[in-house]
Protein backbone atom coordinates (compact mmCIF):
# COMPACT_ATOMS: atom_id res chain seq x y z
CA UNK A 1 0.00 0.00 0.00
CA UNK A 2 1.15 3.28 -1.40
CA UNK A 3 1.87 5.75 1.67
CA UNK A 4 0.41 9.05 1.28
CA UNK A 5 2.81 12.59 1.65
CA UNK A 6 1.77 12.56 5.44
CA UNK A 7 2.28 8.99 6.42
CA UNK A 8 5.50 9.03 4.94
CA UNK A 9 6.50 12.30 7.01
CA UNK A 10 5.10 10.76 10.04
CA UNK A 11 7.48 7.42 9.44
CA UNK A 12 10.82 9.92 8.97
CA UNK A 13 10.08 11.56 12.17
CA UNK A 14 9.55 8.33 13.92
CA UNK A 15 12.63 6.91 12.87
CA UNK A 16 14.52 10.02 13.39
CA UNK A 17 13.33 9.95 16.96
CA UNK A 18 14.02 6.33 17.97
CA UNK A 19 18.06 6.79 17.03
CA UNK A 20 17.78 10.10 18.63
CA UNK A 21 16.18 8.41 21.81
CA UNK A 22 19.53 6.59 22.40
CA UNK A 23 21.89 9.66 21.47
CA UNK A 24 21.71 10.59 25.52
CA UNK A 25 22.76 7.73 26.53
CA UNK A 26 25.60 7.05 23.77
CA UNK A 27 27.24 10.96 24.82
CA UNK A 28 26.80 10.35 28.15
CA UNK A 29 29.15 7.02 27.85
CA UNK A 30 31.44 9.50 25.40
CA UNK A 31 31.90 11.56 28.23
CA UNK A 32 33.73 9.01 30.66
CA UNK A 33 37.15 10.88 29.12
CA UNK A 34 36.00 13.91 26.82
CA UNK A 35 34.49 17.11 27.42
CA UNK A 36 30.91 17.92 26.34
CA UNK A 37 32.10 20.27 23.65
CA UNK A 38 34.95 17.92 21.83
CA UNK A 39 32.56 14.92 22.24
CA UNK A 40 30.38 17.56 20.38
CA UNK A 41 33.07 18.86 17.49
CA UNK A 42 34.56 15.03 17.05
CA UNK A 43 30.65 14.17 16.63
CA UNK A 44 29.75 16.77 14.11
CA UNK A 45 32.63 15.86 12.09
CA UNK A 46 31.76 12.20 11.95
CA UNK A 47 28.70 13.03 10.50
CA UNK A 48 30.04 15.43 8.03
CA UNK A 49 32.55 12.59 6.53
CA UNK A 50 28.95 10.57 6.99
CA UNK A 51 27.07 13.12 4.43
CA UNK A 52 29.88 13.68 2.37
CA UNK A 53 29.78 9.82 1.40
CA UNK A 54 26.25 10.20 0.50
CA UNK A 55 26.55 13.16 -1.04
CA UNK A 56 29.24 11.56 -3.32
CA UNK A 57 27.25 8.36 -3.71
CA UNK A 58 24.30 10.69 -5.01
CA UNK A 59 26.48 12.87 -7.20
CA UNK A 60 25.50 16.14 -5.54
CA UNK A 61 28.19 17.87 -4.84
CA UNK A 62 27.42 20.38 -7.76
CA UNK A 63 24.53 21.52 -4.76
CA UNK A 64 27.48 22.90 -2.75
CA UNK A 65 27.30 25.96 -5.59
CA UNK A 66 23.78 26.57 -5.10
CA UNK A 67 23.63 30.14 -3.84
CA UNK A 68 20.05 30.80 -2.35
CA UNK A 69 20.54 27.48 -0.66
CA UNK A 70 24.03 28.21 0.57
CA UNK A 71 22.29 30.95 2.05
CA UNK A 72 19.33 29.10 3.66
CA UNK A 73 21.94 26.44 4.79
CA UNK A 74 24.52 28.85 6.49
CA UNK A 75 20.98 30.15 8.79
CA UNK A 76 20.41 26.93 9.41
CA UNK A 77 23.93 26.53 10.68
CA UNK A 78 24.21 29.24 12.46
CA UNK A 79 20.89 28.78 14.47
CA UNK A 80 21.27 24.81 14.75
CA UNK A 81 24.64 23.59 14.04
CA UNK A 82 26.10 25.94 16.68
CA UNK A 83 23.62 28.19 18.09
CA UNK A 84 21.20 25.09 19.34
CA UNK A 85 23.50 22.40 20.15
CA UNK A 86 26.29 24.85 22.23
CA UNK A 87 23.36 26.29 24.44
CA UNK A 88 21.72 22.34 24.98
CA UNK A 89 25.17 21.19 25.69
CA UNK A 90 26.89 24.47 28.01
CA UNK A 91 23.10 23.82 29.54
CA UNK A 92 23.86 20.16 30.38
CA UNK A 93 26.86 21.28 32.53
CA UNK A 94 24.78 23.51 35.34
CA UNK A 95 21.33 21.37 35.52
CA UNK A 96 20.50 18.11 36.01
CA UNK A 97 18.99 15.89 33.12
CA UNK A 98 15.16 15.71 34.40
CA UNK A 99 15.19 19.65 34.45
CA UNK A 100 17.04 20.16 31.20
CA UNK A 101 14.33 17.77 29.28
CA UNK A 102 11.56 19.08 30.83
CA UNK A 103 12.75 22.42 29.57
CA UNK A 104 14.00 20.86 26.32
CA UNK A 105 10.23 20.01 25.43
CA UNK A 106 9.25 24.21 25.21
CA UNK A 107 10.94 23.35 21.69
CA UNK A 108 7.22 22.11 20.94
CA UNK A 109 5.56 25.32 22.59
CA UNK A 110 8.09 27.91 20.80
CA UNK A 111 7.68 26.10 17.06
CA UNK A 112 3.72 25.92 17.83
CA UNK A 113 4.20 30.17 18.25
CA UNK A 114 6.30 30.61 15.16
CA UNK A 115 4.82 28.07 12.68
CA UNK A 116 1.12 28.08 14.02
CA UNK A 117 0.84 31.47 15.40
CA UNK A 118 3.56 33.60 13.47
CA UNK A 119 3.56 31.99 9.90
CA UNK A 120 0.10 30.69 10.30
CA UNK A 121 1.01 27.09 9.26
CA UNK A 122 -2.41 25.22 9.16
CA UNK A 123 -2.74 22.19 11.15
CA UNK A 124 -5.67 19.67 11.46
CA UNK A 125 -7.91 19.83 14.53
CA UNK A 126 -6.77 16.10 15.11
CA UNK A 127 -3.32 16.73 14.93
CA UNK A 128 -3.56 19.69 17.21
CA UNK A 129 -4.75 17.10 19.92
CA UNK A 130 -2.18 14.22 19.36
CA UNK A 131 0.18 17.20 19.80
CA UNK A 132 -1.39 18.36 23.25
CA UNK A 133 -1.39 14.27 24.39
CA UNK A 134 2.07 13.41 23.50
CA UNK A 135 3.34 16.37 25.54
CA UNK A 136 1.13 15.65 28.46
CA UNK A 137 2.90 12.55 27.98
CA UNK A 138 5.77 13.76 28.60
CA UNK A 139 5.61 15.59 31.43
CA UNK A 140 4.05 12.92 33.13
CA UNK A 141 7.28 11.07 32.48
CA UNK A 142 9.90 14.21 33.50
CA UNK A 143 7.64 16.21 36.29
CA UNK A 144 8.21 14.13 39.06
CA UNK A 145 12.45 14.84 38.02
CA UNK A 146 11.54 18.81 38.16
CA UNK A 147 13.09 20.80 40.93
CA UNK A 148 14.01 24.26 40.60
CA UNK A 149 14.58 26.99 37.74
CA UNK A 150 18.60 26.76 37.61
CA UNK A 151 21.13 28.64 35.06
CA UNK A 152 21.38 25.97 32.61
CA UNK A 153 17.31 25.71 32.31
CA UNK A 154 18.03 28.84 31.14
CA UNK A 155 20.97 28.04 28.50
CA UNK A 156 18.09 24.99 27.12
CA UNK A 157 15.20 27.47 27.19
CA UNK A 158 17.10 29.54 24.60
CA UNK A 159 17.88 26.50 22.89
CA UNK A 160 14.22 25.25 22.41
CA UNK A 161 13.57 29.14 21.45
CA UNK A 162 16.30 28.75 18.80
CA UNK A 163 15.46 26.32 17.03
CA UNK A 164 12.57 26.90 15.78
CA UNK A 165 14.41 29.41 13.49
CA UNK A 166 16.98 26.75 12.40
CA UNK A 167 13.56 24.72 11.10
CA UNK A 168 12.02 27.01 9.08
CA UNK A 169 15.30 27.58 7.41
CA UNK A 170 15.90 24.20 6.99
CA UNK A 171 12.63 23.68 5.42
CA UNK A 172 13.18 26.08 2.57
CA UNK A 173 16.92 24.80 2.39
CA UNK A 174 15.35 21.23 1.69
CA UNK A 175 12.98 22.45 -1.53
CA UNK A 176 16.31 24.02 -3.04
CA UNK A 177 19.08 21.14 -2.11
CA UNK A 178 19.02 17.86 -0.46
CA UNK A 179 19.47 16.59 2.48
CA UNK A 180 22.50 15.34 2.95
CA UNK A 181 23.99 18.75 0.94
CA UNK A 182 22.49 20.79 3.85
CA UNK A 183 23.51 18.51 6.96
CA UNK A 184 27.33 17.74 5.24
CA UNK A 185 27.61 21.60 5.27
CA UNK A 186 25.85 21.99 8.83
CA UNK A 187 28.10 19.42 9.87
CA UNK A 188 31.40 20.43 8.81
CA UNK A 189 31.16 24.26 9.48
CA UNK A 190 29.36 23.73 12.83
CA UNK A 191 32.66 21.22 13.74
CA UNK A 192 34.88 24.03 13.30
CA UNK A 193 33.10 26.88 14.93
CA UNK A 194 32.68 24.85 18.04
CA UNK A 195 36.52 23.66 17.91
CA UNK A 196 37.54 27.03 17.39
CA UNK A 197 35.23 27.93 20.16
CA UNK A 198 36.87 24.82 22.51
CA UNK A 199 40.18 25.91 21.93
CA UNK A 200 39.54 29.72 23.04
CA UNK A 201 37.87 28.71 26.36
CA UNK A 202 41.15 26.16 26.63
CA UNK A 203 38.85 22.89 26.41
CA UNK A 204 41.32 19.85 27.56
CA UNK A 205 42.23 17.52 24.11
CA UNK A 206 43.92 14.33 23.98
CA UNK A 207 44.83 11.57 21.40
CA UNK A 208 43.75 8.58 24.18
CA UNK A 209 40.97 10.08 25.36
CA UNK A 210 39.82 10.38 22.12
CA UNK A 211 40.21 6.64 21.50
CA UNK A 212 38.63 5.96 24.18
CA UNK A 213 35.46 7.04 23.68
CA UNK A 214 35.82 6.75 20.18
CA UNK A 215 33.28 4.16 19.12
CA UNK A 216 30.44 6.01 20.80
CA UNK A 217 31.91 9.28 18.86
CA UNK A 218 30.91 7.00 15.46
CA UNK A 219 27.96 6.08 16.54
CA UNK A 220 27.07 9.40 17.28
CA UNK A 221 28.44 11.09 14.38
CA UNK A 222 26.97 8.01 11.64
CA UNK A 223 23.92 7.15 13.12
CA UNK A 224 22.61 10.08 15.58
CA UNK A 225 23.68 13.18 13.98
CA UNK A 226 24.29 11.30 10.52
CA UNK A 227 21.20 9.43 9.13
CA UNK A 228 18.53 10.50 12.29
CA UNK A 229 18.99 13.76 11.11
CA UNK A 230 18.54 12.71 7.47
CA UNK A 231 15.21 11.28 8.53
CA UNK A 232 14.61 14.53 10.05
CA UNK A 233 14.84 16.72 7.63
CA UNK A 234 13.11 14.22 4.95
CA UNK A 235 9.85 14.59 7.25
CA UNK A 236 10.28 18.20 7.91
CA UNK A 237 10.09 18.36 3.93
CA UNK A 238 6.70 16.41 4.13
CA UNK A 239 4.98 17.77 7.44
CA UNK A 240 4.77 20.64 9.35
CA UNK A 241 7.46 21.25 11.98
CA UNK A 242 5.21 21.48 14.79
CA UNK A 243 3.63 17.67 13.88
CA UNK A 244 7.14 16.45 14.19
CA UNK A 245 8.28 17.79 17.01
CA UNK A 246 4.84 16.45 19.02
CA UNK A 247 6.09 12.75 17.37
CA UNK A 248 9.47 13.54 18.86
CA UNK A 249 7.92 14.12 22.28
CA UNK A 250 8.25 10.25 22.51
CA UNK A 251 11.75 10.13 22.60
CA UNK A 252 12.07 10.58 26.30
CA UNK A 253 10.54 7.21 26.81
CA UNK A 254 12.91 5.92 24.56
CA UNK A 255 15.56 7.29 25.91
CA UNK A 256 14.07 5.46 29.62
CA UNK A 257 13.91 2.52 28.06
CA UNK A 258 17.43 2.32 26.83
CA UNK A 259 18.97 3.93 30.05
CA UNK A 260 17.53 0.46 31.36
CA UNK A 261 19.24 -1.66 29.67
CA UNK A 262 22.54 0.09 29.14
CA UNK A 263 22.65 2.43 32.67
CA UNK A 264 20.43 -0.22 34.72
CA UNK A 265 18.16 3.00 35.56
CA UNK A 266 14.74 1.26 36.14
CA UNK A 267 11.89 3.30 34.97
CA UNK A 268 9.27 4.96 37.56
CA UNK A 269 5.39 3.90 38.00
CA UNK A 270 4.63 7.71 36.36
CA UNK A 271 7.08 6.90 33.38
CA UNK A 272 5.24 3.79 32.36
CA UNK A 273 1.51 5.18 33.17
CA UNK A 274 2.78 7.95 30.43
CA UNK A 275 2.15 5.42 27.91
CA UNK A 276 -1.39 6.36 27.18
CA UNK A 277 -1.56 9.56 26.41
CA UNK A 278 1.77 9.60 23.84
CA UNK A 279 0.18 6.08 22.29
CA UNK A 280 -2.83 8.28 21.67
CA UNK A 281 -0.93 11.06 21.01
CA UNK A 282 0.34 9.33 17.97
CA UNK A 283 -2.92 7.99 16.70
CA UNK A 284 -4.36 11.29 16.54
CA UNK A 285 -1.40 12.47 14.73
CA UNK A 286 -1.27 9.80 12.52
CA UNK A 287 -5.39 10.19 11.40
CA UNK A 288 -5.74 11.35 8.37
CA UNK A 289 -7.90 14.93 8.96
CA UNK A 290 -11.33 15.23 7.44
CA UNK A 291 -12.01 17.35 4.22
């Protein structure tokens, strides 16, 4: 059966967010000898040698001259590549993982505003309710974690205030160029502006500590920020930004899940009972609206 423009959207995002569920754990494991910020540069760079295979594979490297999109793309960098990932990860560093996600999730609630609100994106009735489940979802799985309002909640509020600029950008990058043009160029320049970045602030760097943690640095740099993000920006390109960041709203629980079996962290009564709503969340997302 032929999936329609929607459905196939909806599948991107859903695959996007089950790698991304387990790129939490994978850094945290990076960071038994690296910093946050050259687990981050070492990261980006895998990825970039990741797109730069595909775009070769796809012969697209005549892309790299397209103006308008260099343009879109460089936005896109600047508000993503380094802008987003800098303030989630300096964040990390002053607040403890049930506040940061918590905060992480007014992502939804600032795209919502620009898309919805600001650039009066339309959105079904039914989708607009899978959206409000699959975030009461999730704060049924990080309230209980929630303690006080701390600097680096502030650091991941920009962040999720960020990005939503970084999206729309990436949208119109993604009707002028393809994927993996946009994220090898993301990649790449985002690499260097957070090394050069690492190296001013005097970031500790070493050859073993770099092998040491270097298989999780591939998996994050293939798989997490390589082909999660392709999926990403593939259903951006089909759906609206604030439908696939409800999806994404999931990713928490994946994240639980995994923490399980690789961490031993056992997930809470409140975690599990969160179930329902994001499982109903992503049926009404999924329904195909009435004409």
């Amino acid at each position: 059966m032929k999936l329609s423009k929607q459905q196939t959207g909806n599948l991107f995002i859903l695959s996007s967010g089950v790698l991304w569920g387990i790129f939490p754990v994978i850094t945290i494991l990076s960071y038994n000898s690296l910093s946050p910020l050259i687990s981050l540069v070492l990261s980006s760079f895998f990825a970039g040698i990741f797109f730069a295979g595909m775009v070769t594979i796809n012969k697209r490297w005549h892309e790299v001259l397209h103006k308008a999109a260099l343009k879109n793309i460089l936005l896109v960098t600047f508000f993503i590549g380094i802008l987003y990932y800098l303030f989630t990860f300096m964040g990390l560093q002053f607040t403890s993982a049930g506040n940061a996600s918590i905060v992480a999730m007014t992502e939804v609630f600032f795209s919502f505003l620009f898309f919805h609100v600001l650039r009066r994106e339309h959105l079904p009735k039914t989708q607009i309710i899978g959206a409000g489940l699959m975030i009461v979802g999730a704060m049924i799985i990080l309230a209980p974690n929630f303690t006080h309002f701390q600097l680096g909640d502030l650091l991941i509020l920009l962040g999720g205030a960020i990005a939503p600029f970084g999206n729309f950008y990436a949208q119109k990058a993604r009707k002028q160029v393809s994927s993996e043009t946009i994220m090898m160029i993301r990649s790449f320049l985002s690499a260097i502006a957070i090394l050069l970045i690492a190296l001013a602030i005097k970031t500790p760097l070493s050859l073993p500590s770099i092998q040491q943690s270097l298989g999780f640095l591939l998996i994050n740099g293939l798989l997490l920020l390589g082909l999660s993000k392709v999926f990403w920006m593939e259903g951006i390109h089909r759906i609206p930004v604030t439908t696939a960041n409800a999806l994404n709203c999931m990713i928490p629980l994946i994240t639980l899940f995994v923490a399980w079996l690789v961490l031993h962290q056992s997930p809470t009564p409140w975690q599990l009972f969160s179930l329902i709503p994001i499982s109903a969340g992503v049926y009404f997302i999924n329904k195909k609206a009435k004409r």
